[in-house]
Structures are given as C-alpha cells and as structure tokens.
N, C-alpha and C. Protein backbone atom coordinates (compact mmCIF):
# COMPACT_ATOMS: atom_id res chain seq x y z
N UNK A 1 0.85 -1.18 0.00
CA UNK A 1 0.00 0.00 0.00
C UNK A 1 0.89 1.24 0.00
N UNK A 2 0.85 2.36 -1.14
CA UNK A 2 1.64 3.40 -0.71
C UNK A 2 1.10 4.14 0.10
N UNK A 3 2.07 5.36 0.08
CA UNK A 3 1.73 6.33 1.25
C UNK A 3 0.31 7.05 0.67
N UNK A 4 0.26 7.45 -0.08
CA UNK A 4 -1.07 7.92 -0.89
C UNK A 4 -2.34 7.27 -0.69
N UNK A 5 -2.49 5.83 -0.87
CA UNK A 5 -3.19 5.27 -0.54
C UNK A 5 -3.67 4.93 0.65
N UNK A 6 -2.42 4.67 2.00
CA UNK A 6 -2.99 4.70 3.19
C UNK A 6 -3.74 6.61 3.46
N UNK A 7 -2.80 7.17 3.15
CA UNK A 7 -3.80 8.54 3.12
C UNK A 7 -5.41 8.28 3.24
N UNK A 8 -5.62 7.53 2.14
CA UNK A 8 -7.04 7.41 1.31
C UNK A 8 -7.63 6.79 2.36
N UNK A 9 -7.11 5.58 2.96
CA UNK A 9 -8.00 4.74 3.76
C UNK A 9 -9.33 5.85 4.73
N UNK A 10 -10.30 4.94 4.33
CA UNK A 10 -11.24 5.58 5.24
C UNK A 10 -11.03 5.90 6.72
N UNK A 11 -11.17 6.89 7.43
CA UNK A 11 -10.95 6.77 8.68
C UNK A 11 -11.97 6.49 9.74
N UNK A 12 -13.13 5.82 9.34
CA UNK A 12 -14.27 4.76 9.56
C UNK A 12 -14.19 3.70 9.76
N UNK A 13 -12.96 3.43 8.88
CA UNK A 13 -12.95 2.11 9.47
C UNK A 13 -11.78 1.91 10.37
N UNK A 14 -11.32 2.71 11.13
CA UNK A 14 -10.78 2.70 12.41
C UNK A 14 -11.42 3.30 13.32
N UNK A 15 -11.43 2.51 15.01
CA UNK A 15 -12.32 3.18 15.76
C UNK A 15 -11.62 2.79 16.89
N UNK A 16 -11.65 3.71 18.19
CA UNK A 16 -11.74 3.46 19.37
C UNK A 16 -12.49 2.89 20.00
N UNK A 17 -12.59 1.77 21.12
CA UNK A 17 -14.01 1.55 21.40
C UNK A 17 -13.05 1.35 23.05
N UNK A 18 -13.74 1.43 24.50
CA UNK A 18 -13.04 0.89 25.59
C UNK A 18 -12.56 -0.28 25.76
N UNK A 19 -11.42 -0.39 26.09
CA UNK A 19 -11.00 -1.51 26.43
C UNK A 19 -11.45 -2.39 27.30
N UNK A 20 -11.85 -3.99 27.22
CA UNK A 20 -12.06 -4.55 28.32
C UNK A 20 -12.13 -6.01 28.05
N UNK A 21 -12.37 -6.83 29.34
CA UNK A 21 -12.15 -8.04 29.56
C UNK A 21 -12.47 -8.93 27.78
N UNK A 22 -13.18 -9.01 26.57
CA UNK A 22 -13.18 -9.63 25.58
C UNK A 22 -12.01 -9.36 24.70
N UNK A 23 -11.29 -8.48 25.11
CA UNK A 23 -9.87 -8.01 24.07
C UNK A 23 -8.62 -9.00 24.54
N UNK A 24 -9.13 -9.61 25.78
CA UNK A 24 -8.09 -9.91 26.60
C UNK A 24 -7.21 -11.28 25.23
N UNK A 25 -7.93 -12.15 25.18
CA UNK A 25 -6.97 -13.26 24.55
C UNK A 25 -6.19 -12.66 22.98
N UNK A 26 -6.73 -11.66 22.39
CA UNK A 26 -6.10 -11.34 21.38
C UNK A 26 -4.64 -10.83 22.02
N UNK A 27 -4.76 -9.84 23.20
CA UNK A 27 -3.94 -9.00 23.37
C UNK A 27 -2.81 -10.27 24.08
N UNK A 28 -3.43 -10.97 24.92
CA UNK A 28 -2.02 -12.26 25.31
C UNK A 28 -1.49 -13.17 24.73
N UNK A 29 -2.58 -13.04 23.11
CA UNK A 29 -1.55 -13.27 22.13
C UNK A 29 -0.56 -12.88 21.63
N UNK A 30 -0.59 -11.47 21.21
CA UNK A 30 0.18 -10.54 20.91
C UNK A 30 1.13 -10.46 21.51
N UNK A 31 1.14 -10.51 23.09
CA UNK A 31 2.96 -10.69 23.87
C UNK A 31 3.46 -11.86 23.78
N UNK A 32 2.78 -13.00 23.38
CA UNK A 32 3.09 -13.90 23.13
C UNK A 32 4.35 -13.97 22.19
N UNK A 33 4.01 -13.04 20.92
CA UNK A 33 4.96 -12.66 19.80
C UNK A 33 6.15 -11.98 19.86
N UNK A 34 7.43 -12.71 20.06
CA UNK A 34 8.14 -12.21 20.55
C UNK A 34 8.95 -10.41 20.26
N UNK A 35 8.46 -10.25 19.05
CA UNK A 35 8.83 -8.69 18.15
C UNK A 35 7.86 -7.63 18.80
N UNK A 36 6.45 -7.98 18.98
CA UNK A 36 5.48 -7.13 19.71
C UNK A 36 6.15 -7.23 21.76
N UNK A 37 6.28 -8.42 22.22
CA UNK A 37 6.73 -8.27 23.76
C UNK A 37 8.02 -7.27 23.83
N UNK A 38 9.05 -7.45 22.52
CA UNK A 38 10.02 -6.37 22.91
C UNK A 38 9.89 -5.16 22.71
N UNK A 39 9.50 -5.17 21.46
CA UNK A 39 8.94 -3.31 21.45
C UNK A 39 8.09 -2.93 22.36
N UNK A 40 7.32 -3.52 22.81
CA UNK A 40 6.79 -3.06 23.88
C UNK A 40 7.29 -2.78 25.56
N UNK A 41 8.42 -3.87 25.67
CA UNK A 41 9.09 -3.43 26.84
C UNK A 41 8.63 -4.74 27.97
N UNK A 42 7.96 -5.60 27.64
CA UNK A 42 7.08 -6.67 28.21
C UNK A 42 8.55 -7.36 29.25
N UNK A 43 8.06 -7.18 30.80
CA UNK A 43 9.60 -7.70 31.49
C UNK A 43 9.49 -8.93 31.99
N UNK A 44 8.29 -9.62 31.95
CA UNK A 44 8.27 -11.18 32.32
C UNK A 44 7.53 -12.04 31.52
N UNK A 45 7.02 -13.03 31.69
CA UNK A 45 6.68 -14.05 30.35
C UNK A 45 4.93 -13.87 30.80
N UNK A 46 4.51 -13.72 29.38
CA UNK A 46 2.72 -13.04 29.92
C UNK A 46 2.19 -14.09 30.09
N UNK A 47 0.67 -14.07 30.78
CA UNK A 47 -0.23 -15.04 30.70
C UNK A 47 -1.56 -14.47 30.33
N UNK A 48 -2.47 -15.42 29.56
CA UNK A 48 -4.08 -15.19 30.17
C UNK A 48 -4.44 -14.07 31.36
N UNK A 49 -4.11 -14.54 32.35
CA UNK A 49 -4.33 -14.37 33.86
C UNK A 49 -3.82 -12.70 34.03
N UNK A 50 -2.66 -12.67 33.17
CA UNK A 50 -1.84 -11.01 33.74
C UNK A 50 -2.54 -10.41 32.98
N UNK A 51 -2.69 -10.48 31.70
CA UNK A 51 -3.32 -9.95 30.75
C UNK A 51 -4.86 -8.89 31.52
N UNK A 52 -5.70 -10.23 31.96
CA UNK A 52 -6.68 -9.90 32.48
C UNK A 52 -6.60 -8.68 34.14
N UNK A 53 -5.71 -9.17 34.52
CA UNK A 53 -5.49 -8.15 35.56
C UNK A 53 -4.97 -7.01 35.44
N UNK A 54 -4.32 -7.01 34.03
CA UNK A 54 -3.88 -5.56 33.53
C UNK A 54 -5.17 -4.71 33.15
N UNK A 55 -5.91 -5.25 32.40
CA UNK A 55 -7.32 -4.82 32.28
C UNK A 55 -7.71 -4.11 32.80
N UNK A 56 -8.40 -5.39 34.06
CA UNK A 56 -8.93 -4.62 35.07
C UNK A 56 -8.33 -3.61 35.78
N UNK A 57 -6.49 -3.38 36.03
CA UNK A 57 -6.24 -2.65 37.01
C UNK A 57 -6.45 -0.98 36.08
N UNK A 58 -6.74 -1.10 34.84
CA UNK A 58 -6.64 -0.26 33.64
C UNK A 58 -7.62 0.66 33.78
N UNK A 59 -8.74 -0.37 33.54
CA UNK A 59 -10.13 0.29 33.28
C UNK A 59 -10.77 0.80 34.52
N UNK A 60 -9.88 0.68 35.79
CA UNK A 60 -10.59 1.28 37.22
C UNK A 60 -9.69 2.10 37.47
N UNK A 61 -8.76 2.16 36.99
CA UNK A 61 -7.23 3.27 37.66
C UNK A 61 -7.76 5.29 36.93
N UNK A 62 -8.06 5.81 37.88
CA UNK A 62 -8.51 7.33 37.23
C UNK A 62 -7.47 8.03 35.89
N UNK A 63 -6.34 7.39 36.17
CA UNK A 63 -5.27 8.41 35.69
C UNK A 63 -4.92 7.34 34.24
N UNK A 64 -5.89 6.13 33.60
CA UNK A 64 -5.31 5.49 32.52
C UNK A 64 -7.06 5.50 31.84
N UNK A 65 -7.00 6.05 30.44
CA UNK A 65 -7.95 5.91 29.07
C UNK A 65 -7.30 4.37 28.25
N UNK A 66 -8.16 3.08 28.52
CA UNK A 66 -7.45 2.36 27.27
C UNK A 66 -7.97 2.18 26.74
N UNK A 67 -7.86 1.89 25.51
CA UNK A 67 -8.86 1.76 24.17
C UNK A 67 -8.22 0.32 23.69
N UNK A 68 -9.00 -0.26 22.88
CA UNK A 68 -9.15 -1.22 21.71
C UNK A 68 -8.96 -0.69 20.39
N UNK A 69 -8.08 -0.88 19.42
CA UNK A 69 -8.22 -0.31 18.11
C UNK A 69 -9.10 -1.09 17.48
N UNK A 70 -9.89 -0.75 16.70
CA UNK A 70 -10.60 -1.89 15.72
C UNK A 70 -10.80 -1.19 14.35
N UNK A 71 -10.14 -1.99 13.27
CA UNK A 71 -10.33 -2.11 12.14
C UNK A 71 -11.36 -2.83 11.52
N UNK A 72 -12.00 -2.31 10.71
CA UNK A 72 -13.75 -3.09 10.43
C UNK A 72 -13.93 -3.87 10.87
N UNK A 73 -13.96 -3.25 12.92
CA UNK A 73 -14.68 -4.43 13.61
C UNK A 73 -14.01 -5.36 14.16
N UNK A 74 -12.46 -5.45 13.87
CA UNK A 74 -11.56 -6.61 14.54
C UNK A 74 -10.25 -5.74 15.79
N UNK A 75 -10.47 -6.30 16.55
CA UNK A 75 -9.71 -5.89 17.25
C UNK A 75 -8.28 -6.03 16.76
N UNK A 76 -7.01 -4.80 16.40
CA UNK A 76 -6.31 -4.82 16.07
C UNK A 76 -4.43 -4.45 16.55
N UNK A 77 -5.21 -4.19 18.03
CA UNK A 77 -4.31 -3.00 18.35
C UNK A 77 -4.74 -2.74 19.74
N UNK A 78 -4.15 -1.88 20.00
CA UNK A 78 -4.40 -1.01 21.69
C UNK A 78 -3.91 0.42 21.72
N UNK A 79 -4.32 1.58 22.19
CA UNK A 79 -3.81 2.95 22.16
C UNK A 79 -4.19 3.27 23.91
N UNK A 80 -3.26 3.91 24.98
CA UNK A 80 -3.84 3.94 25.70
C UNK A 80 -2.91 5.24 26.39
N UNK A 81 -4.18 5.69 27.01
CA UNK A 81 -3.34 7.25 27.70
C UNK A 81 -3.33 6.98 28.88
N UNK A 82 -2.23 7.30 29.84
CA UNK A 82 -1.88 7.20 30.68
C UNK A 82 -0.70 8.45 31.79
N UNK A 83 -0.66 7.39 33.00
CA UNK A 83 0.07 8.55 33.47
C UNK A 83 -0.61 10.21 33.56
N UNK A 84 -2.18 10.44 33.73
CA UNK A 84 -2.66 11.70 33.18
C UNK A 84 -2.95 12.13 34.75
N UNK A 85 -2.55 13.46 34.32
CA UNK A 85 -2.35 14.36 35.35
C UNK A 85 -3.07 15.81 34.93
N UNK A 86 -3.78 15.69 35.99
CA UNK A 86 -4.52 17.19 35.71
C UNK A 86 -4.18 18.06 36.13
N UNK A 87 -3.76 18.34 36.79
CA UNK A 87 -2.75 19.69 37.29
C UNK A 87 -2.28 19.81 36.16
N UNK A 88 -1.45 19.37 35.38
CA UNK A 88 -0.43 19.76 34.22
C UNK A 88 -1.11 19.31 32.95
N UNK A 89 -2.31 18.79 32.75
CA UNK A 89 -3.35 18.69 31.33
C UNK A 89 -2.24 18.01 30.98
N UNK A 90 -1.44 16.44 30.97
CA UNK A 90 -0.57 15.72 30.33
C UNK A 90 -1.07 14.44 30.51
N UNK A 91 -0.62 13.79 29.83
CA UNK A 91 -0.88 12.17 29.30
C UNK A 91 0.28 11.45 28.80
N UNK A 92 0.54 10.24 28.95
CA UNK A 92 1.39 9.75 27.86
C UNK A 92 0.57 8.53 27.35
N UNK A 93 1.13 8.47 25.70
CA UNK A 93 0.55 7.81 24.75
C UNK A 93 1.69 6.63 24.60
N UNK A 94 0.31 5.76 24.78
CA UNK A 94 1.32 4.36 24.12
C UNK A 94 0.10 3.29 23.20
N UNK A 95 0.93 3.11 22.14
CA UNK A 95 -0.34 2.39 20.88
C UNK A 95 0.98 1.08 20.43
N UNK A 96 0.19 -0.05 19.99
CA UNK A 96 0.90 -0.82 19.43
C UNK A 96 -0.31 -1.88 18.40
N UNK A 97 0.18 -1.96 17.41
CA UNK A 97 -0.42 -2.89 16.43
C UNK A 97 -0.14 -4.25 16.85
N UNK A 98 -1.33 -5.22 17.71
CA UNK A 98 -0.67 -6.71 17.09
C UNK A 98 -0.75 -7.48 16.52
N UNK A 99 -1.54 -7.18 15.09
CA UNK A 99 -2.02 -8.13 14.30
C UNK A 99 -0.30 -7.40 13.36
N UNK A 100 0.36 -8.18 12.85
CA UNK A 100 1.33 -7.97 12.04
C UNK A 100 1.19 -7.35 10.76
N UNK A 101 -0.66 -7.90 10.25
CA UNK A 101 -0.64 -7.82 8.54
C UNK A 101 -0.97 -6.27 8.12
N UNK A 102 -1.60 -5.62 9.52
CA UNK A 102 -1.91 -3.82 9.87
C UNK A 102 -0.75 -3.03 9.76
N UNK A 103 0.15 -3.86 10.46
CA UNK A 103 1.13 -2.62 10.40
C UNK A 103 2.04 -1.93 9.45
N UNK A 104 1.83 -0.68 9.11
CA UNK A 104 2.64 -0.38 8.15
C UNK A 104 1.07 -0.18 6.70
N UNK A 105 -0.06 0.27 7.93
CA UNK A 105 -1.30 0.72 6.72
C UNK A 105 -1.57 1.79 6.88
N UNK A 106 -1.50 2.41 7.87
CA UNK A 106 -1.78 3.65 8.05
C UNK A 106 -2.81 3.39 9.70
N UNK A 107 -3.26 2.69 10.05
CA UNK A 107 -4.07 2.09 11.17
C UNK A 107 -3.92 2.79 12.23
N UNK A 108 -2.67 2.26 12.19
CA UNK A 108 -1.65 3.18 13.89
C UNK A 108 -1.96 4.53 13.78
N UNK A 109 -1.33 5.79 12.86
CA UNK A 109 -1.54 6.41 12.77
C UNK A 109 -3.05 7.21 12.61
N UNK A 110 -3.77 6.55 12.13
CA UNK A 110 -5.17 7.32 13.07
C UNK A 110 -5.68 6.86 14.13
N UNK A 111 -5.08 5.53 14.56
CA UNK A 111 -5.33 5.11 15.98
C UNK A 111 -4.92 6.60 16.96
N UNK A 112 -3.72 6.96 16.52
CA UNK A 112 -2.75 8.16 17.28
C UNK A 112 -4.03 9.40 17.03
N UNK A 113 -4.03 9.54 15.95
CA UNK A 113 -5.27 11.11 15.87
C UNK A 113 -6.26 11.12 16.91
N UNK A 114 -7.17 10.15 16.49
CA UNK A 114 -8.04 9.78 17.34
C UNK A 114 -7.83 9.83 18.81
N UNK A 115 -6.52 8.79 19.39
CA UNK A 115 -6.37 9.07 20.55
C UNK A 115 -5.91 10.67 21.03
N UNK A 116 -5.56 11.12 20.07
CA UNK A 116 -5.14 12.85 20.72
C UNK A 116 -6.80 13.58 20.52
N UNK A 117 -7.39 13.11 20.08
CA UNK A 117 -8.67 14.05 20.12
C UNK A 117 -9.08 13.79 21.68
N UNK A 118 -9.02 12.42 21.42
CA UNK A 118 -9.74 12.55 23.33
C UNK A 118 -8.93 13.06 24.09
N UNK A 119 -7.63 12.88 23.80
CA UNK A 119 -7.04 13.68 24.85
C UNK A 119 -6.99 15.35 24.81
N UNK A 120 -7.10 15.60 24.09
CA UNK A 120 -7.23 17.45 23.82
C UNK A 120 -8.77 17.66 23.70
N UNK A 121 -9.48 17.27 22.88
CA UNK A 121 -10.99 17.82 23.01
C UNK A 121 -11.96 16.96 24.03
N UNK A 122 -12.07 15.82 24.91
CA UNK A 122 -12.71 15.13 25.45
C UNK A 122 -12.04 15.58 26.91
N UNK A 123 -10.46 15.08 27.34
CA UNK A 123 -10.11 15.52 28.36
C UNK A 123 -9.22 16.65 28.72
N UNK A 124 -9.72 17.40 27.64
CA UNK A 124 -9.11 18.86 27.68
C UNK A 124 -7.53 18.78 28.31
N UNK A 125 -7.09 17.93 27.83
CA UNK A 125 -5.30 17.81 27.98
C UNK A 125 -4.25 19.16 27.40
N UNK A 126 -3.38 19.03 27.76
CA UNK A 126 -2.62 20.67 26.85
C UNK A 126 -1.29 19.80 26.37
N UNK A 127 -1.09 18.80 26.48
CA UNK A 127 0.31 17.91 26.53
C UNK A 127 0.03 16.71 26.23
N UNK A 128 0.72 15.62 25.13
CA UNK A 128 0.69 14.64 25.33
C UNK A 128 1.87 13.69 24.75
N UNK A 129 2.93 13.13 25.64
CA UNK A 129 3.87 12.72 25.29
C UNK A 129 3.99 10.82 25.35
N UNK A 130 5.27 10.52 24.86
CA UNK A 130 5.80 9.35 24.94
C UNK A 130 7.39 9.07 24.69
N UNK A 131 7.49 7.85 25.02
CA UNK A 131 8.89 7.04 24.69
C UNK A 131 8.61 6.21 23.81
N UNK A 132 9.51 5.80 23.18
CA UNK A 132 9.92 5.17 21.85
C UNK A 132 11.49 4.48 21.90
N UNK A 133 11.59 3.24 21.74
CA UNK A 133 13.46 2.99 21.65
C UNK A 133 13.93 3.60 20.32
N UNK A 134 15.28 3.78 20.28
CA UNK A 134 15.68 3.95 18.83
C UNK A 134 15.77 3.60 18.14
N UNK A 135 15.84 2.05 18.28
CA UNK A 135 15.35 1.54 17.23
C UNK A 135 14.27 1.52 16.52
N UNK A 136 12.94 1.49 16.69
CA UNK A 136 11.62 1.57 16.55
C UNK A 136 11.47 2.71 14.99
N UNK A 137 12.14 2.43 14.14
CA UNK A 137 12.10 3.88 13.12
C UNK A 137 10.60 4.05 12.24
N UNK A 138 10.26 2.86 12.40
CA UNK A 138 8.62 3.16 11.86
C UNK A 138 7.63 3.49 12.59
N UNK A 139 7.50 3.32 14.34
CA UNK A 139 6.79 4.14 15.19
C UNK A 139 7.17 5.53 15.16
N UNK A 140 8.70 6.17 15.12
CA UNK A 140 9.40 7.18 15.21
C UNK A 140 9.05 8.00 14.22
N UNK A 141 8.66 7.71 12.80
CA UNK A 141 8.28 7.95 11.05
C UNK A 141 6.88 8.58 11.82
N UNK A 142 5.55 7.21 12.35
CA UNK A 142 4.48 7.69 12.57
C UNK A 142 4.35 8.65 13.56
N UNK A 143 4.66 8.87 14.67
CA UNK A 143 4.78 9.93 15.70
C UNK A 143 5.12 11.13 15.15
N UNK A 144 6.09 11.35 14.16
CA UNK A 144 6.56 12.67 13.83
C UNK A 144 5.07 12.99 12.49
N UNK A 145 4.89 11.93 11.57
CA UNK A 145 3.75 12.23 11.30
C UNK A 145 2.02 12.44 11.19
N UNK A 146 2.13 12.24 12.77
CA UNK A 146 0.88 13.00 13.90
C UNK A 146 1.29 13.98 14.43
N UNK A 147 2.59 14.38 14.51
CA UNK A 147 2.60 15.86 15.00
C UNK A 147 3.79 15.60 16.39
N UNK A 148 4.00 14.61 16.81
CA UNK A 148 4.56 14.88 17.90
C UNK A 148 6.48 15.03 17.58
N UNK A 149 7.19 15.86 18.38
CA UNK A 149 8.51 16.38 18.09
C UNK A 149 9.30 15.85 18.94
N UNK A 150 10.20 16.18 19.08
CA UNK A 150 11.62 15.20 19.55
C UNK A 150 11.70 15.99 20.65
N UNK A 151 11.74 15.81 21.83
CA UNK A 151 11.87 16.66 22.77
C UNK A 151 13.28 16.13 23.64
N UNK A 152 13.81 15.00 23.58
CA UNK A 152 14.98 14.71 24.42
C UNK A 152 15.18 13.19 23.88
N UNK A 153 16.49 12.62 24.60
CA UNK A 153 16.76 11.44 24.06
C UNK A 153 17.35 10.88 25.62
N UNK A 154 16.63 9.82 26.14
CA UNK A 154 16.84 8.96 27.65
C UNK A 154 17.89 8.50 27.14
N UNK A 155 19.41 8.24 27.50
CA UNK A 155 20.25 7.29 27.03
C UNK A 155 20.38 5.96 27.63
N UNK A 156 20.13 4.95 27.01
CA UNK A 156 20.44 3.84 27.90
C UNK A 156 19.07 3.57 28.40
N UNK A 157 18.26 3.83 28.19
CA UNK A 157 16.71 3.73 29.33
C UNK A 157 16.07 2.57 28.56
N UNK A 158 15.78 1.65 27.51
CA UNK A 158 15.47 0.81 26.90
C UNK A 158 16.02 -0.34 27.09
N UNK A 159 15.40 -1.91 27.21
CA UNK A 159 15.86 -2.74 27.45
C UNK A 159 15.71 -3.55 26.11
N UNK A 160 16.17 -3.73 24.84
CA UNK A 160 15.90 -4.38 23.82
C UNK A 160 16.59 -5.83 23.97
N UNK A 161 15.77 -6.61 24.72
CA UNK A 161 16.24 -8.15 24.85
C UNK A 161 17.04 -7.77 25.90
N UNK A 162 18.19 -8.13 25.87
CA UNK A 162 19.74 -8.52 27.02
C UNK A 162 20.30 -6.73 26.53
N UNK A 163 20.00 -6.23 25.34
CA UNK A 163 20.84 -5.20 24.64
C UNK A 163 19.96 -3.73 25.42
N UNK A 164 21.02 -3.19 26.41
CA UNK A 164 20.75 -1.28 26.55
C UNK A 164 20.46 -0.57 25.52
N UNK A 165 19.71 0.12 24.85
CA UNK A 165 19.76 1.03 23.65
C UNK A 165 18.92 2.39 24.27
N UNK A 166 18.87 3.40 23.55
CA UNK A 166 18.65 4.55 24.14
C UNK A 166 17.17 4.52 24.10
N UNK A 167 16.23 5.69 24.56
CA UNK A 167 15.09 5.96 24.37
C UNK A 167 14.89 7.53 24.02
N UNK A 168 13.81 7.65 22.94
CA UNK A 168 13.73 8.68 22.38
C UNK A 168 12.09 9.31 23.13
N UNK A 169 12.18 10.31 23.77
CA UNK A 169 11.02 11.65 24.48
C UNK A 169 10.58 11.91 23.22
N UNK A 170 9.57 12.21 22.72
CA UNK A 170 8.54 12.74 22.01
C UNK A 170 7.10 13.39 22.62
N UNK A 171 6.81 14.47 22.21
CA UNK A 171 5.49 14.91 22.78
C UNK A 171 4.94 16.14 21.87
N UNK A 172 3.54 16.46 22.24
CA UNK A 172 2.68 17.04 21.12
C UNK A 172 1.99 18.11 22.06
N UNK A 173 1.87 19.36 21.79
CA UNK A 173 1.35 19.91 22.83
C UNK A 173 -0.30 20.74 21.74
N UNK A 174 -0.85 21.15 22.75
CA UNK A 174 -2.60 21.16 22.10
C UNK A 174 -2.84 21.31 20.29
N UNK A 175 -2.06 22.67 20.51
CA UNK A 175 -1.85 23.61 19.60
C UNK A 175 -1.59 23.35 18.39
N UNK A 176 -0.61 22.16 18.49
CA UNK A 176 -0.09 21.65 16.88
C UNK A 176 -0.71 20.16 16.86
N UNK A 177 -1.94 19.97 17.26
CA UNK A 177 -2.88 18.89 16.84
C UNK A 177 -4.11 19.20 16.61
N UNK A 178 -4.79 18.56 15.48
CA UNK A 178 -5.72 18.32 15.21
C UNK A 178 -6.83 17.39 16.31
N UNK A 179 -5.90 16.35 15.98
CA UNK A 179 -6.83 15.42 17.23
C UNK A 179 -7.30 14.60 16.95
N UNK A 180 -7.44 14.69 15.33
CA UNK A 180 -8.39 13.91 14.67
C UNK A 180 -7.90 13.02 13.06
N UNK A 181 -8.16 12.07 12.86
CA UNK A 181 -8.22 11.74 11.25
C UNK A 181 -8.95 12.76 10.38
N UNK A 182 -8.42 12.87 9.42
CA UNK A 182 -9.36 14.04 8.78
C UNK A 182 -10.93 13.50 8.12
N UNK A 183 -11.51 13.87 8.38
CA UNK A 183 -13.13 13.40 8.36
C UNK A 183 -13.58 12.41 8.93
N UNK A 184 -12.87 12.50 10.34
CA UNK A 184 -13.19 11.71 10.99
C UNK A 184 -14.46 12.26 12.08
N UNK A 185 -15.27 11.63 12.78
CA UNK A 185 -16.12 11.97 13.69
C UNK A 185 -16.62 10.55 14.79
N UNK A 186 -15.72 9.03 14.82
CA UNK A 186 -15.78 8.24 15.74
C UNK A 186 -14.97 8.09 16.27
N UNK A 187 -14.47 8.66 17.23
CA UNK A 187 -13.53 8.24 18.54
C UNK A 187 -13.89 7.49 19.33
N UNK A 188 -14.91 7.04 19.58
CA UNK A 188 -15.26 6.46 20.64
C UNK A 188 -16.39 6.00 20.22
C-alpha cells in the first residue's frame, strides 16, 4: 500500500471503542509474539491471567484511558493514555499494532489522531507525550507524522532483549494537533 493510498483509507474504518475483559486473549496473544513483547518493553513471560489483571487494574485506575483499536470491527491494536495528570493537562501515549498484517497501513496512525482528540478535546489535555526505543524507526516515522517532536533522548533507558539502547522523548502539545483523522467523527 503506498503512502497515498494509506492517506485514502477511510478513517471509519478505524475506531476506538473501551478496552475490556473480551480483548483480553487477542492481546495475550500478541505478547506472546516475541517482536510485539520487545517493542513493547514486556519484562516477564505473559499469561491469560496477567493480561486480564492488567485490564482490570486499567479500566478502574482514574489516571489510565485504554482503548481497543478496531479495524472493520476486529480488534487490532491497543492505544492507551496514561500517566494523566490534571494539574499539568498531560498524558502519555502508548499504541501498538498486534495483528502484524496492519502494520505499516496507516491504522496506527489514526489510531494516534483519534487518541489525541480525546485527549485534547474530550479531556481537555494541553500535553501529550511518549517514549519510543531507537530503534523503533517506523513508530518514530508515525509519531513525527501526527505531529509529535523530539523533545529529548533517555540514554540507555530501553531494554531491547539482554541489549541497553537509548530511548527517544517525544510529545505534542494542544496547539499543533488536530486530534483527529481528517473526516473523521468516531472516537469512541
């Protein structure tokens, strides 16, 4: 698919919906996979069982939004804000594709719009950042093209397998987001 064409993709057929206990076996599949557990940072061997308690500790904790990505209807993904602090209108964003055959369609990236709408127009946020390893150059590609900028570089803060590698700060503040896929109107 080129870049033109993911452009094109409808942004209908990506949606936010809340996260919860029926997402669970896709998603303990997904750490299952060993390329999705490292990019993600995953520090012990998952189960069913953690999966589900991550959930729950998710969907009751005040300060975490998690979502389900779904692509016409299939659960594809996860986008979830966290760390949110109202005193300082901040969040941090963390999204990951785990169906393999999505990534690299454009998916993620209005998963990301979408999730900055709720966070700027739903929870009136003014900030919304993340980490990224350096390696990661196609999350790093999509982040810069949602808007978010390079704000610092953690050295050494990433655990890629047995291997230290650095971590890259990124964040988006109100002003230079949209929030949204363009003609989009389902976030939620």
């Amino acid at each position: 698919m080129t870049r033109r064409e993911k452009d094109r993709m409808p942004s209908s057929s990506v949606m936010l919906v809340p996260l919860n206990a029926t997402h669970a076996p896709a998603m303990y599949r997904w750490m299952c996979d060993p390329a999705v557990a490292q990019n993600v940072g995953l520090s012990s061997p998952p189960s069913l069982e953690k999966t589900l308690e991550w959930i729950r500790r998710a969907t009751e904790a005040p300060d975490v939004t998690p979502f389900a990505i779904l692509h016409e209807a299939r659960h594809v993904g996860n986008v979830v804000l966290d760390r949110i602090d109202r005193r300082l209108s901040t969040a941090r964003l963390s999204v990951y594709l785990g169906e393999a055959e999505v990534r690299g369609t454009g998916i993620g990236r209005m998963a990301i719009r979408l999730a900055l709408r709720v966070a700027f127009e739903e929870q009136d946020l003014e900030k919304v950042w993340l980490t990224v390893h350096a390696r990661n150059a196609a999350a790093v590609r999509t982040y810069i093209e949602t808007g978010f900028r390079l704000e610092g570089i953690h050295r050494g803060e990433f655990l890629l397998g047995e291997e230290r590698i650095d971590e890259i700060y990124m964040g988006i503040l109100r002003e230079e987001s949209t929030g949204s896929a363009p003609g989009d109107n389902n976030a939620t």
